[in-house]
C-alpha atoms as a PDB file:
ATOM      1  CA  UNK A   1      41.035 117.622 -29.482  1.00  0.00           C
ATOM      2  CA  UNK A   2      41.437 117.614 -33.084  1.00  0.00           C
ATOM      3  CA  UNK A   3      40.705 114.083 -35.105  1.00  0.00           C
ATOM      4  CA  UNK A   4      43.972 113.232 -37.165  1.00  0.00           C
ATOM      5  CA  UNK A   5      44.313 110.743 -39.114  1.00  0.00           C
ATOM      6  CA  UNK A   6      45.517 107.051 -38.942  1.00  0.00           C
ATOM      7  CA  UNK A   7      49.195 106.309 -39.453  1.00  0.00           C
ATOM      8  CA  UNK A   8      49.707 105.486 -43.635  1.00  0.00           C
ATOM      9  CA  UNK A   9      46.498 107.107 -44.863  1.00  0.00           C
ATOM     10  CA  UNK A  10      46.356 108.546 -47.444  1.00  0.00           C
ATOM     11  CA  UNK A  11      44.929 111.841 -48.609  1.00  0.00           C
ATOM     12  CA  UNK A  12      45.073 115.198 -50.724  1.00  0.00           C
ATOM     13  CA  UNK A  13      46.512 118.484 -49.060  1.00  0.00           C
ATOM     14  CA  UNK A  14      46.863 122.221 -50.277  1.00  0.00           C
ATOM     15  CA  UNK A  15      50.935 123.297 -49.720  1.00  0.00           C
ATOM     16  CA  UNK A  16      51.164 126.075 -46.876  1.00  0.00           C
ATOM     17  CA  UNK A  17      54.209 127.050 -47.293  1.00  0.00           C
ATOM     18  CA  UNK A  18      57.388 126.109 -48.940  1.00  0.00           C
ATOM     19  CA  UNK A  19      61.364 126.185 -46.985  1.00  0.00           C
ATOM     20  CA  UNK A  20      64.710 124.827 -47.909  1.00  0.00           C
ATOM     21  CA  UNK A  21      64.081 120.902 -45.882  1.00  0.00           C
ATOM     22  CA  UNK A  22      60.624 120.585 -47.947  1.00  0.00           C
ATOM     23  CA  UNK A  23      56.472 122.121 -47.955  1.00  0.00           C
ATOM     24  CA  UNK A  24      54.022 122.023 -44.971  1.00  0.00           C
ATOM     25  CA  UNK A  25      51.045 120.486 -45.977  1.00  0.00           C
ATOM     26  CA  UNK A  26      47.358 121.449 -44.423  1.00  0.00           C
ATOM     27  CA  UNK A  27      45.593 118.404 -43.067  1.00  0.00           C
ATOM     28  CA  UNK A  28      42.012 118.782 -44.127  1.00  0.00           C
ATOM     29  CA  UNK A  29      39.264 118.253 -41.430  1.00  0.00           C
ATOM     30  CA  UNK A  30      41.633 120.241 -38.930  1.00  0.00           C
ATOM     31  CA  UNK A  31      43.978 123.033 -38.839  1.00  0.00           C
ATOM     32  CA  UNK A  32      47.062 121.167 -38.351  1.00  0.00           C
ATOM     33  CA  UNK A  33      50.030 120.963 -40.920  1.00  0.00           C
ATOM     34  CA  UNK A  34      52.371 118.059 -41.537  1.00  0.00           C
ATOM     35  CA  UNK A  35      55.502 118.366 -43.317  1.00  0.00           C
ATOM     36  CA  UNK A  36      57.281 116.775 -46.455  1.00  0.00           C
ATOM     37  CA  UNK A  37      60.541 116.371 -46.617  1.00  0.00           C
ATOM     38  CA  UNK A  38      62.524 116.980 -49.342  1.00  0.00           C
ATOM     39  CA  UNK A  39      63.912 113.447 -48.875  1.00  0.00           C
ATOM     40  CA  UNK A  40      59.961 112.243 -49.397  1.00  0.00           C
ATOM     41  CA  UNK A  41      59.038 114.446 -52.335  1.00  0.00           C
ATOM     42  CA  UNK A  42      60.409 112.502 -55.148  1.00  0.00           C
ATOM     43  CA  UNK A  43      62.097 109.223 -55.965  1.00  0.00           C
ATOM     44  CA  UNK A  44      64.906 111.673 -57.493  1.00  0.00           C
ATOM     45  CA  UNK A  45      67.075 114.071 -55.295  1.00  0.00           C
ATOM     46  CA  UNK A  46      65.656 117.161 -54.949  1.00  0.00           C
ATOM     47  CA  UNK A  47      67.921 120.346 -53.482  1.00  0.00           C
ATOM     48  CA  UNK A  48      65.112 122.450 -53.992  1.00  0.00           C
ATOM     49  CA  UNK A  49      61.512 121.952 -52.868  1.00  0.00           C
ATOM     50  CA  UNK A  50      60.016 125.119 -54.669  1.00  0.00           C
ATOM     51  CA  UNK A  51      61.545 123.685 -57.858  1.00  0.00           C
ATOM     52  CA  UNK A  52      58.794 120.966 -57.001  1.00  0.00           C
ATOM     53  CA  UNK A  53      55.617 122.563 -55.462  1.00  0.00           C
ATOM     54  CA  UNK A  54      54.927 125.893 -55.120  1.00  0.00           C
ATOM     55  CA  UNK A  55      52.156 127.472 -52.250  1.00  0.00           C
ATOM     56  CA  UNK A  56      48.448 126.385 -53.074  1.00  0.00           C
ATOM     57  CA  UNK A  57      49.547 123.401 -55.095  1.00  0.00           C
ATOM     58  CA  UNK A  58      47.440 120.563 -54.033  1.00  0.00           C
ATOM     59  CA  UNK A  59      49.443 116.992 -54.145  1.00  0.00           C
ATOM     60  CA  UNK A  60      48.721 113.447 -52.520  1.00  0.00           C
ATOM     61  CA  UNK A  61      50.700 112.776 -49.430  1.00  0.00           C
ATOM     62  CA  UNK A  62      50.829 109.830 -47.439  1.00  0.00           C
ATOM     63  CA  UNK A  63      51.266 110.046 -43.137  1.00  0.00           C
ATOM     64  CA  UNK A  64      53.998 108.123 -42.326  1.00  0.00           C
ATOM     65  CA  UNK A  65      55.096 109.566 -39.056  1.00  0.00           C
ATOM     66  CA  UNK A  66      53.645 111.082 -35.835  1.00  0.00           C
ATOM     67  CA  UNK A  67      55.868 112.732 -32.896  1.00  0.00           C
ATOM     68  CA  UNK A  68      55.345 113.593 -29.909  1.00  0.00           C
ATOM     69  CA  UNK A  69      57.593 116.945 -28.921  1.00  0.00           C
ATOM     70  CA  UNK A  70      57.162 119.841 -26.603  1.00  0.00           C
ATOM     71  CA  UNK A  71      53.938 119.216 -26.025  1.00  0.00           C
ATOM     72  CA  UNK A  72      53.130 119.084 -29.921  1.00  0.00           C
ATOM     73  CA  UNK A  73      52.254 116.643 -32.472  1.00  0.00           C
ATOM     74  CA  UNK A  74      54.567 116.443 -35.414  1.00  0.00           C
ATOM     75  CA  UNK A  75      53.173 114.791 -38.351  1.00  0.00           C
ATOM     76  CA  UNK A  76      55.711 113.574 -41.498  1.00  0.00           C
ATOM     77  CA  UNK A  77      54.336 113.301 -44.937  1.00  0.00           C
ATOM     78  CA  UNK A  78      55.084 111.337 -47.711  1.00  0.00           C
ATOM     79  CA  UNK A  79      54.807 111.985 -51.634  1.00  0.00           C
ATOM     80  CA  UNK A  80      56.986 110.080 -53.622  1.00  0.00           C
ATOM     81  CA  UNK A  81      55.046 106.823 -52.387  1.00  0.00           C
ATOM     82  CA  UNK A  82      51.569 108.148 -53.818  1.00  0.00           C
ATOM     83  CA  UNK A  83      50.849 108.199 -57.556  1.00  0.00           C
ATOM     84  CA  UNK A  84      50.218 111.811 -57.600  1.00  0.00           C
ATOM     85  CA  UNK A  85      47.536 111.819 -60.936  1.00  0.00           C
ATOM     86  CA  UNK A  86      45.770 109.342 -58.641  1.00  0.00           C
ATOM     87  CA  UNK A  87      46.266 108.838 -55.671  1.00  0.00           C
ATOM     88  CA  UNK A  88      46.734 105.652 -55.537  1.00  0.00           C
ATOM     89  CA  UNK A  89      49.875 104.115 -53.303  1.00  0.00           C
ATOM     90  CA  UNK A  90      53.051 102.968 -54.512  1.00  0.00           C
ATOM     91  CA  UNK A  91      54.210 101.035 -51.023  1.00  0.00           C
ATOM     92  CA  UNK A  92      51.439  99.361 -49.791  1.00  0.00           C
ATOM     93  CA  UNK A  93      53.741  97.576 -47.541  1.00  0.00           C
ATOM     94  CA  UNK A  94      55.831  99.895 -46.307  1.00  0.00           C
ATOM     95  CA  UNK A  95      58.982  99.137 -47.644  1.00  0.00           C
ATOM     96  CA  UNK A  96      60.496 101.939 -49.003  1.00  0.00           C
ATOM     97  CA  UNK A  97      59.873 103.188 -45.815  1.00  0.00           C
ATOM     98  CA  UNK A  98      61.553 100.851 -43.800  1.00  0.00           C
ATOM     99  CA  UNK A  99      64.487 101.505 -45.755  1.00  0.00           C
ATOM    100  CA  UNK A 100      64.576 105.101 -45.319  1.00  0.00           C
ATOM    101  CA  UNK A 101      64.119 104.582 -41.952  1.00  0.00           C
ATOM    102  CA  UNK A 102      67.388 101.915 -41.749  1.00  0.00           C
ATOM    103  CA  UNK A 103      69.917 104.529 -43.842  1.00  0.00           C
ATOM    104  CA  UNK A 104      69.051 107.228 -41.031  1.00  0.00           C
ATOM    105  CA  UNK A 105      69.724 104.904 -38.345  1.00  0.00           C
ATOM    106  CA  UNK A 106      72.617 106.493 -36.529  1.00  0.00           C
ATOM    107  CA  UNK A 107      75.578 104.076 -35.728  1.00  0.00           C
ATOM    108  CA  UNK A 108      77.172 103.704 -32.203  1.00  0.00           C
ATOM    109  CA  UNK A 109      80.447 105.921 -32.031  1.00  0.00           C
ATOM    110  CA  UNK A 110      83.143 104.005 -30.271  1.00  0.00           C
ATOM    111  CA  UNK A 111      85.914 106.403 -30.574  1.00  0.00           C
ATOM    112  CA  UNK A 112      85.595 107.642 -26.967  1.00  0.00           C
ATOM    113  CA  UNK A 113      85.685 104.447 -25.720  1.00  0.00           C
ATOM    114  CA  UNK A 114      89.699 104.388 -26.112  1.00  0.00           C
ATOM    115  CA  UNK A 115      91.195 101.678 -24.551  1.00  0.00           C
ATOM    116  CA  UNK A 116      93.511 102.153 -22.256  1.00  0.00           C
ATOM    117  CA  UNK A 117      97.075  99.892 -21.177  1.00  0.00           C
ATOM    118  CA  UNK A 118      97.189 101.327 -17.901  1.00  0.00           C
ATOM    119  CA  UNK A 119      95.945  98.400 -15.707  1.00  0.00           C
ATOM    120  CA  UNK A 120      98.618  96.332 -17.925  1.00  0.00           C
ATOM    121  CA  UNK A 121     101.805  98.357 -17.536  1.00  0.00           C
ATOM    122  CA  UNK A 122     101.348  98.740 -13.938  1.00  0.00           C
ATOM    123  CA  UNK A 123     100.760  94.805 -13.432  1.00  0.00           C
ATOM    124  CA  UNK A 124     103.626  93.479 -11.671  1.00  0.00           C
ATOM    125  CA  UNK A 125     104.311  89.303 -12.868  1.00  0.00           C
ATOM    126  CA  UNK A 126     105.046  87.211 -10.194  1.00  0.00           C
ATOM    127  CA  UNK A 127     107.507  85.201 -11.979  1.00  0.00           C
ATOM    128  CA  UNK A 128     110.188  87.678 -12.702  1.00  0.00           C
ATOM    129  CA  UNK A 129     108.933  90.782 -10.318  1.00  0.00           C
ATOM    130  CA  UNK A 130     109.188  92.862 -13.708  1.00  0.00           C
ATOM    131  CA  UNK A 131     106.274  95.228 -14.355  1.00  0.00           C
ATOM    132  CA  UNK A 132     104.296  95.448 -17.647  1.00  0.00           C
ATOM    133  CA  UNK A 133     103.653  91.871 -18.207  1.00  0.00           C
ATOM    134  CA  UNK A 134     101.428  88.690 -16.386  1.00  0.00           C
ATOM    135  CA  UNK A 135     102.652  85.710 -15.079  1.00  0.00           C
ATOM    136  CA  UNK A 136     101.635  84.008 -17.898  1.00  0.00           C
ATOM    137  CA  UNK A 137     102.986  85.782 -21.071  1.00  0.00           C
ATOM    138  CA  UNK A 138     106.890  85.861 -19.286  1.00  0.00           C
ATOM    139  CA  UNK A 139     109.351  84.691 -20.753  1.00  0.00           C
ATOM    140  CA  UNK A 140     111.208  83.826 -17.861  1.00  0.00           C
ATOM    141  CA  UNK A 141     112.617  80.235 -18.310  1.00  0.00           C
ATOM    142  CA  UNK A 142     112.382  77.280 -15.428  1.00  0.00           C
ATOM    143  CA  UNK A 143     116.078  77.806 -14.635  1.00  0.00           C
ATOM    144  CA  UNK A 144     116.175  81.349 -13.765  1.00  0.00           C
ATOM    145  CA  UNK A 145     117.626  82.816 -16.981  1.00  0.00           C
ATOM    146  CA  UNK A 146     115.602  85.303 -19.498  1.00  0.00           C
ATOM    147  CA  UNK A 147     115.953  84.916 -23.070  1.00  0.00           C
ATOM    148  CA  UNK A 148     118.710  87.001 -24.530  1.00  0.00           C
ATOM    149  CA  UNK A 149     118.230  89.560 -27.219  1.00  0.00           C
ATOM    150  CA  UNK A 150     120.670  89.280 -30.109  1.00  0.00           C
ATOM    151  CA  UNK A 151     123.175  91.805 -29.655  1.00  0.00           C
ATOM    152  CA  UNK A 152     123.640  94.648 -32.759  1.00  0.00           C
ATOM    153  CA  UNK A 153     127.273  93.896 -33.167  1.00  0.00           C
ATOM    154  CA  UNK A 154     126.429  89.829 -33.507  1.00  0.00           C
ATOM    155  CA  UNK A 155     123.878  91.191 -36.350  1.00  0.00           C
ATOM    156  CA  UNK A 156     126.161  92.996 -38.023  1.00  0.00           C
ATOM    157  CA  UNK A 157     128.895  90.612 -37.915  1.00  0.00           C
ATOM    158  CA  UNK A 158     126.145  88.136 -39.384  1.00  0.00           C
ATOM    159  CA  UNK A 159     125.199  90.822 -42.613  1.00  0.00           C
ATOM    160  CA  UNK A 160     128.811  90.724 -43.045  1.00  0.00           C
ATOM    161  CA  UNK A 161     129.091  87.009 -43.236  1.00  0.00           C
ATOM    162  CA  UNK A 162     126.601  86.749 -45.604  1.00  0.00           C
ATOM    163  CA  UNK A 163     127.750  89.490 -47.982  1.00  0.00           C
ATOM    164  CA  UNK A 164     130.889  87.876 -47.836  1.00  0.00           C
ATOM    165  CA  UNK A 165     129.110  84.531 -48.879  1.00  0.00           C
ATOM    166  CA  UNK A 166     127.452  86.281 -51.606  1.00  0.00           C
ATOM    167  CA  UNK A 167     130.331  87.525 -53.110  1.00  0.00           C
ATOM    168  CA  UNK A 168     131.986  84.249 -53.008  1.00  0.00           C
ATOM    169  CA  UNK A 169     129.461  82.881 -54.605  1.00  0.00           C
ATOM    170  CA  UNK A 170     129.646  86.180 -57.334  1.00  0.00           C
ATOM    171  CA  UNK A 171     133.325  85.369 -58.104  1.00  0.00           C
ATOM    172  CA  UNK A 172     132.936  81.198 -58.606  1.00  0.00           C
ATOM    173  CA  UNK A 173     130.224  81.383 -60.348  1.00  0.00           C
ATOM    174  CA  UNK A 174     132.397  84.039 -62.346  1.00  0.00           C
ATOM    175  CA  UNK A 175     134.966  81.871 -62.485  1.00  0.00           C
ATOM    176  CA  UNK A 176     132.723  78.999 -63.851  1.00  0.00           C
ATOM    177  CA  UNK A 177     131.776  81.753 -66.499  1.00  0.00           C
ATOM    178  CA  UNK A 178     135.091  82.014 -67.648  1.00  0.00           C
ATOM    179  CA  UNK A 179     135.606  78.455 -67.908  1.00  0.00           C
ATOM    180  CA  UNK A 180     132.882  77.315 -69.999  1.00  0.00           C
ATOM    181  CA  UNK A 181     133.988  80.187 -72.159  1.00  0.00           C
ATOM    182  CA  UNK A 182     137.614  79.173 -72.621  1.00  0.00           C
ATOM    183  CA  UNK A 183     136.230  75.253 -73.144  1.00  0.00           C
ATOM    184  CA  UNK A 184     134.140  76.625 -76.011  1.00  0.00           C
ATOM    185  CA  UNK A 185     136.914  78.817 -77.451  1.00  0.00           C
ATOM    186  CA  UNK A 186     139.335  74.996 -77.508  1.00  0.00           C
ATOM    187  CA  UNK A 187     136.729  73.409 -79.245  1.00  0.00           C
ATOM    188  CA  UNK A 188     136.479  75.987 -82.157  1.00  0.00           C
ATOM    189  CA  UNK A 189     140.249  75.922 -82.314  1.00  0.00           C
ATOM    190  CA  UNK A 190     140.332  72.546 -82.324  1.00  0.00           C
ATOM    191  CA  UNK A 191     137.059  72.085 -85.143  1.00  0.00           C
ATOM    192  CA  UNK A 192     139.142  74.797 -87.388  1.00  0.00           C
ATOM    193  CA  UNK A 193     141.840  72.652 -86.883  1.00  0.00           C
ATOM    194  CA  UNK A 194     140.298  69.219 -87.868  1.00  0.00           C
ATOM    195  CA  UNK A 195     138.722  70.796 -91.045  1.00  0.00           C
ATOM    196  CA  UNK A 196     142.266  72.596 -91.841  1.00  0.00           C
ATOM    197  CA  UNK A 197     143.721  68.928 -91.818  1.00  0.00           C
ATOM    198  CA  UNK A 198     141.152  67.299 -93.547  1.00  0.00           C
ATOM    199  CA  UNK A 199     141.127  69.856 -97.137  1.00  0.00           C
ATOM    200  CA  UNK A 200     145.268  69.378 -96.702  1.00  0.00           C
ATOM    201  CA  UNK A 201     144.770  65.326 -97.026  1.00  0.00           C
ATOM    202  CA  UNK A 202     142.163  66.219 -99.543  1.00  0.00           C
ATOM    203  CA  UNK A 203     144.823  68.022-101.564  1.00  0.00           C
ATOM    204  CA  UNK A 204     148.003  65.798-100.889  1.00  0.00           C
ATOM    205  CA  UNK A 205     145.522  63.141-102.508  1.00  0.00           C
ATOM    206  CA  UNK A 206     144.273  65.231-105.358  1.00  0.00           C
ATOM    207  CA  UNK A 207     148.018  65.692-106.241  1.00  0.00           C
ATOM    208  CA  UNK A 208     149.212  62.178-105.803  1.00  0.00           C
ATOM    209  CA  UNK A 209     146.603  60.790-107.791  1.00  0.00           C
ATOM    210  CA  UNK A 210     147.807  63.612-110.540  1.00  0.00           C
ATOM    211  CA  UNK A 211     151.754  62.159-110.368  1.00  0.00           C
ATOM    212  CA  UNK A 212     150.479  58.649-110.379  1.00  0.00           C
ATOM    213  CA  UNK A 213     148.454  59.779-113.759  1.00  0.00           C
ATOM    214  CA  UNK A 214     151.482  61.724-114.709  1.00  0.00           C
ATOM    215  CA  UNK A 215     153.805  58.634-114.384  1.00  0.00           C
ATOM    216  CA  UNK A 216     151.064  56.049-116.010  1.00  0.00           C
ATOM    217  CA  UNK A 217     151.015  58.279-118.989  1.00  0.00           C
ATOM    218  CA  UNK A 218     154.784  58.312-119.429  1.00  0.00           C
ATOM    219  CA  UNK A 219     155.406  54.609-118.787  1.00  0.00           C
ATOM    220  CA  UNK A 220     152.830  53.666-121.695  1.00  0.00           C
ATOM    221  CA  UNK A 221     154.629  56.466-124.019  1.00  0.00           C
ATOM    222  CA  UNK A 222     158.258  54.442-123.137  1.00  0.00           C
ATOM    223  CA  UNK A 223     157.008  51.047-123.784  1.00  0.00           C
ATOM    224  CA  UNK A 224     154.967  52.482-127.134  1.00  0.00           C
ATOM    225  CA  UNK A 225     158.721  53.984-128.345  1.00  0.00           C
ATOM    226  CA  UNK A 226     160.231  50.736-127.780  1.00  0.00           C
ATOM    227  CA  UNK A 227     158.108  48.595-129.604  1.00  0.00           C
ATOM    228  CA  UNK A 228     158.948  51.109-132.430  1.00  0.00           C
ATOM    229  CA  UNK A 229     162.167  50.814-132.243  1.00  0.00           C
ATOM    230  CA  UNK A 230     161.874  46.697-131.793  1.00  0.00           C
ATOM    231  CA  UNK A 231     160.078  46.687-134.747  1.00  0.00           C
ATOM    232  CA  UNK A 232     162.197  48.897-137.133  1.00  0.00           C
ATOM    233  CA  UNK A 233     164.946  46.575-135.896  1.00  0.00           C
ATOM    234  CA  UNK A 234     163.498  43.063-137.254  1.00  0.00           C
ATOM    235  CA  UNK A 235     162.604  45.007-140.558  1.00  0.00           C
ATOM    236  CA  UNK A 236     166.109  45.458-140.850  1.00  0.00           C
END
């Protein structure tokens, strides 16, 4: 039996060989190789591992993993948690780690578990004697009578109704429309009239007060011609 190493050690390895998933490392002190995964060579992605190490490239790896299959131990190495100019360890507590290990956690698949309404359409309520239902969700009331669907001529003789509403209520409010309308169409009249009214009194005025000027003038010319004459009279 070969000695391997304890889990998370750390130590420097000469690359084996190099395939698409990542590089096999050789352990030293035994002839065993564990392998890096691309997922583990970098913090980056990497799509290809010979774009990272090439064969006889020595690099710092970390043992994170030992299985047990077919009889054979499978080691997995780390490198993107050891400083590779020193060696020294990025994750001393594991928790990079841990998180790879939690995103590679498989969920449970429920889709085949489908359920199925078998066992509930073929329940019989006691109620009623119908089938698909319980005792319990029936709608059967205390007197013996179900409820009654609303029939489709009932709906449509309600739609009707109610477009008939609306349209009533279209043609007043129309109506109202019309009205407030005419109302403000009487009052303009009615303003135009006023003002009409007003600059005729405003005339009839100006031209009074013109006659009455008219007729002063003339008076005081009559009496001036008769003092004339009264005079020429006593000089006589």
């Amino acid at each position: 039996m070969e000695t391997l190493p304890e889990l998370y050690t750390i130590f420097q390895g000469e690359v084996a060989t190099v395939t698409e998933y990542g590089a096999f490392v050789k352990i030293p002190g035994c002839r065993r190789q564990g392998l890096v995964h691309r997922t583990h060579m970098s913090s980056c992605r990497v799509d290809k591992p010979s774009e990272i190490v090439d064969v006889g490239d020595k690099v710092w790896v970390k043992l994170i993993g030992k299985e047990m299959k077919d009889g054979k131990v499978k080691l997995s190495l780390s490198m993107k948690v050891v400083n590779q100019g020193t060696g020294k360890d990025l994750d001393p507590n594991n928790v990079s780690l841990d998180q790879d290990e939690r995103k590679k956690r498989t969920f449970r698949d429920y889709t085949s578990q489908k359920i199925t309404l078998e066992a509930v359409l073929n329940t019989v309520c006691k109620k009623c004697g119908c089938k698909g239902h319980f005792a319990k969700e029936c709608f059967m009331q205390p007197g013996g009578t179900k409820y009654s669907l609303i029939p489709e001529e009932e709906e449509e003789e309600v739609t009707a109704a109610g477009c008939e509403r609306e349209k009533k209520t279209n043609v007043a409010e129309d109506s109202s429309r019309k009205r407030k309308k005419e109302k403000k169409k009487k009052k303009k009249q009615h303003k135009n009239k006023d003002s009409s009214e007003s600059d005729l009194d405003s005339s009839d005025s100006d031209s009074s007060s013109k006659r009455s000027k008219h007729s002063e003038r003339h008076s005081k010319a009559q009496k001036k011609k008769k003092k004339k004459k009264h005079k020429k009279q006593s000089r006589d």
